[in-house]
Structures are given as structure tokens and as C-alpha cells.
C-alpha atoms as a PDB file:
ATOM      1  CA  UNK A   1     172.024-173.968  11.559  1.00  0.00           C
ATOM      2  CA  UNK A   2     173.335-171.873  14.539  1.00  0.00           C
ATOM      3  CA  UNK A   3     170.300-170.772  17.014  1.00  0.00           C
ATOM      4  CA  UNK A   4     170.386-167.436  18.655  1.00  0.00           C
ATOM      5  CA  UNK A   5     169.078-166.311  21.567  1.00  0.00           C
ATOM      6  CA  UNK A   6     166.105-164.934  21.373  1.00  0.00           C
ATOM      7  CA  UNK A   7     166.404-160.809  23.124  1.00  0.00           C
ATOM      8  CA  UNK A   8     163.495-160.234  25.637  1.00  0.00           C
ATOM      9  CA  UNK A   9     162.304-157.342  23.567  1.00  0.00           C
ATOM     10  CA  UNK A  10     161.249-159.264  20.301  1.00  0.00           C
ATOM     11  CA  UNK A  11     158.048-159.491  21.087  1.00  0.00           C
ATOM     12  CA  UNK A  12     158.178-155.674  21.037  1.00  0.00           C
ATOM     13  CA  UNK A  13     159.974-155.591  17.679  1.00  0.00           C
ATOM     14  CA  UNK A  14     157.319-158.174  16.349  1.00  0.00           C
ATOM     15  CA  UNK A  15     154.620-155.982  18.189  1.00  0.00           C
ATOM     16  CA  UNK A  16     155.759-153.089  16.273  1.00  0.00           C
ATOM     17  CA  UNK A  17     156.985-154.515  13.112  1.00  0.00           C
ATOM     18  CA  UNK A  18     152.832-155.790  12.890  1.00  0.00           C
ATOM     19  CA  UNK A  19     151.216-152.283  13.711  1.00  0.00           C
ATOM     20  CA  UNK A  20     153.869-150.780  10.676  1.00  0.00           C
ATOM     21  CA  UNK A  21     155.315-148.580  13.002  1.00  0.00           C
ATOM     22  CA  UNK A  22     158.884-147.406  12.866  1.00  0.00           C
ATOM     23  CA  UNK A  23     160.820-146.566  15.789  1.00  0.00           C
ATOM     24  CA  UNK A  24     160.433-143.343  15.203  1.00  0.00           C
ATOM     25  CA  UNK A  25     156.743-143.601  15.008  1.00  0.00           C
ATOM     26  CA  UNK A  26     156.452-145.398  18.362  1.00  0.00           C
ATOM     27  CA  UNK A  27     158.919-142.940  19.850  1.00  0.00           C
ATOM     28  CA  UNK A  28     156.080-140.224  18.795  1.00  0.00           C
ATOM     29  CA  UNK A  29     153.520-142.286  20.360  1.00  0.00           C
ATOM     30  CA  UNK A  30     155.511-143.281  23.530  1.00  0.00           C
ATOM     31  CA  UNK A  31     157.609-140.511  24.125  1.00  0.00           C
ATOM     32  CA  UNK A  32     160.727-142.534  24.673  1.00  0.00           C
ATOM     33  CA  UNK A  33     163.562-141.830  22.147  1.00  0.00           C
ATOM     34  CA  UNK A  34     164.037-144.235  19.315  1.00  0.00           C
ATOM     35  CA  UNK A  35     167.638-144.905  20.664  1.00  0.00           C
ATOM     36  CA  UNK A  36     165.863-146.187  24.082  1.00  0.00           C
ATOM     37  CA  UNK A  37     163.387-148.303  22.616  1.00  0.00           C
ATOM     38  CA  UNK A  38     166.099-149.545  20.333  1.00  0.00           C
ATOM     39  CA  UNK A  39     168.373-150.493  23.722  1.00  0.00           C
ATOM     40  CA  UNK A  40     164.950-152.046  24.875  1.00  0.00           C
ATOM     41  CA  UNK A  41     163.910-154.246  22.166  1.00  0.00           C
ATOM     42  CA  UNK A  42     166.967-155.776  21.707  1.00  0.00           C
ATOM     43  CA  UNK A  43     167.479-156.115  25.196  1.00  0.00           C
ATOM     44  CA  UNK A  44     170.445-154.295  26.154  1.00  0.00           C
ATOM     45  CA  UNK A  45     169.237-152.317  28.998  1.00  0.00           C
ATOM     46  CA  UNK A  46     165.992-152.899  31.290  1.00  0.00           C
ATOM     47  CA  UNK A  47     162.979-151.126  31.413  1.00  0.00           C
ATOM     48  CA  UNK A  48     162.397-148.423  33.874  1.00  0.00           C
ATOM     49  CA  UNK A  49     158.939-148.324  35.294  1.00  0.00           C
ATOM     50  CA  UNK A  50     158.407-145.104  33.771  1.00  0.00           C
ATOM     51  CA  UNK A  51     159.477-146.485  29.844  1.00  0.00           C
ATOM     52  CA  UNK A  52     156.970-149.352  31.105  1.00  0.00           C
ATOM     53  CA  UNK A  53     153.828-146.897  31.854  1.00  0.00           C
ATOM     54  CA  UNK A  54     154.829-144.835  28.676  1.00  0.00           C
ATOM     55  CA  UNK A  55     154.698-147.983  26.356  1.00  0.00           C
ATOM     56  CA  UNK A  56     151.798-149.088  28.167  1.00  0.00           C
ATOM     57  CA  UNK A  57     149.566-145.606  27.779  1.00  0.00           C
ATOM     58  CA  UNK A  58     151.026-144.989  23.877  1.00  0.00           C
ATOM     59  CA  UNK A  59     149.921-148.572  22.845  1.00  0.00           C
ATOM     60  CA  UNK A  60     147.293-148.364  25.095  1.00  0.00           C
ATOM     61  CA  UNK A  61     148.238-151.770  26.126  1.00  0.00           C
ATOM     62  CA  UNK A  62     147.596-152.654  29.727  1.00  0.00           C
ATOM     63  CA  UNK A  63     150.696-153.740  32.202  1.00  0.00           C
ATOM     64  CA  UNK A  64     150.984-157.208  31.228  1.00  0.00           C
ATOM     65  CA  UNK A  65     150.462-156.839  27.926  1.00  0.00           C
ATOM     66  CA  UNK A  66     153.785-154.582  28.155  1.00  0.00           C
ATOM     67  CA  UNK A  67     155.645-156.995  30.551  1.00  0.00           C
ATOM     68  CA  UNK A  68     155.202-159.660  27.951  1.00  0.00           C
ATOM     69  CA  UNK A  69     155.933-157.352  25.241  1.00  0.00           C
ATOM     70  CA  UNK A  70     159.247-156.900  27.381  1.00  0.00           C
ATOM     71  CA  UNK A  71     159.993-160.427  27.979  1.00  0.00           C
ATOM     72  CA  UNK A  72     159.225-159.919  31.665  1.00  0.00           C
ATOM     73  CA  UNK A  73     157.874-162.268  33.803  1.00  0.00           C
ATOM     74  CA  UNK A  74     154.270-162.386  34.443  1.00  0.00           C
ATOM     75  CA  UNK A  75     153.634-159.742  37.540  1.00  0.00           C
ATOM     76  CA  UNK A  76     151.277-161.256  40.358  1.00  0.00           C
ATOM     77  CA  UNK A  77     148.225-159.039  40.206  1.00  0.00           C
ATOM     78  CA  UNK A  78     148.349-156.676  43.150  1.00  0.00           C
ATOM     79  CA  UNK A  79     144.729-158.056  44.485  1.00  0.00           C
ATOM     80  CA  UNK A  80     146.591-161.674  44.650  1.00  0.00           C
ATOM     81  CA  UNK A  81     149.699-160.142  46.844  1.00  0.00           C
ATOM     82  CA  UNK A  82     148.429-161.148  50.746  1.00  0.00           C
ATOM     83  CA  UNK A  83     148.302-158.229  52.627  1.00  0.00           C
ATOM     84  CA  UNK A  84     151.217-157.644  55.336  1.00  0.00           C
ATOM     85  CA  UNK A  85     149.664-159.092  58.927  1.00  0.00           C
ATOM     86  CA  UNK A  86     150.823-156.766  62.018  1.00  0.00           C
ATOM     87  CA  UNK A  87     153.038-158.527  64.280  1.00  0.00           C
ATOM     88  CA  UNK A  88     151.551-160.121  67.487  1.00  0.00           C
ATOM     89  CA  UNK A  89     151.833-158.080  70.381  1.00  0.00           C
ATOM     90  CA  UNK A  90     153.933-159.478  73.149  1.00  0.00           C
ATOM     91  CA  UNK A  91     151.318-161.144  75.879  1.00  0.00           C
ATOM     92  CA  UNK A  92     151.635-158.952  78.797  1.00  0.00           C
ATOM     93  CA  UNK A  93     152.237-160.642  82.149  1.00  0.00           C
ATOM     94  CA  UNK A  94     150.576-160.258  85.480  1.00  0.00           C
ATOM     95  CA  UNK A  95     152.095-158.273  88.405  1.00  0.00           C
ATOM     96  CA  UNK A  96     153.686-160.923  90.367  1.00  0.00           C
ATOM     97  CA  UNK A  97     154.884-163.559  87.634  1.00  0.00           C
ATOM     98  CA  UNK A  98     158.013-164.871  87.806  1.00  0.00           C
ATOM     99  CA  UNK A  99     160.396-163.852  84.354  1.00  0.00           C
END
């Protein structure tokens, strides 16, 4: 038996397929054309961060929940990013030291 590959949208189709909504029905609720959600299910294009907050607010699924829907990788939570340190400031030397 030949395996395929499984798209990183079909746990959107599966998603969908359990709620009994059609692609036109999560189009209504999304507000992404059925031809885009089509293209993202089946993994032909990527999502935009815009599709992402417009799947995310008509399933009203939160952002991972849509990354994994998407077959993205888990996104570090933004509290668990280290904040950027500013750089050290250059020690200043005394009138009279040598360079």
C-alpha cells in the first residue's frame, strides 16, 4: 500500500470535516474565500498572519490551536521569548591613559 504524505492542513480538513462545515461555510465564518482555505488545507500555499487571526477569531480557536490546525510548529509563547538586553556601554577611560 503506497503512503502519502500527509499536507500540513489536514488537521484543518479533519477540523472542519468534524464541525460539518463546508468550505463554504467556514469561508462565511472566516472570511477567507473557499479557494484560499482550499490552497491552505491542502497545503499549497502558507498562511498569512492575517488568514491565521481570521481562522483563529471565526473558530474562535486561540493561536496555537490554529498553528496546529495548520501543521505549524508550536510558536514559543511571547512571555517565554527573553527580552533583548541593551548593549554594554564602552568603559570610559580616564584623562591621561594610555590607548
Amino acid at each position: 500500500m503506497e503512503e502519502y504524505a500527509r499536507s500540513p492542513g489536514a488537521d484543518l480538513v479533519a477540523y472542519r470535516i468534524r464541525k460539518g462545515l463546508t468550505l463554504r461555510d467556514l469561508s462565511k465564518q472566516t472570511g477567507l474565500s473557499p479557494a484560499t482555505l482550499h490552497r491552505l488545507e491542502r497545503g499549497l500555499i502558507k498562511p498569512s498572519m492575517r488568514s491565521r487571526i481570521l481562522l483563529q477569531d471565526g473558530l474562535g480557536l486561540t493561536r496555537d490551536e490554529v498553528d496546529r490546525l495548520l501543521g505549524l510548529a508550536a510558536a514559543v509563547p511571547r512571555a517565554e521569548i527573553p527580552a533583548a538586553q541593551p548593549a554594554a556601554k564602552p568603559k570610559q577611560r580616564a584623562v591621561g591613559e594610555g590607548a
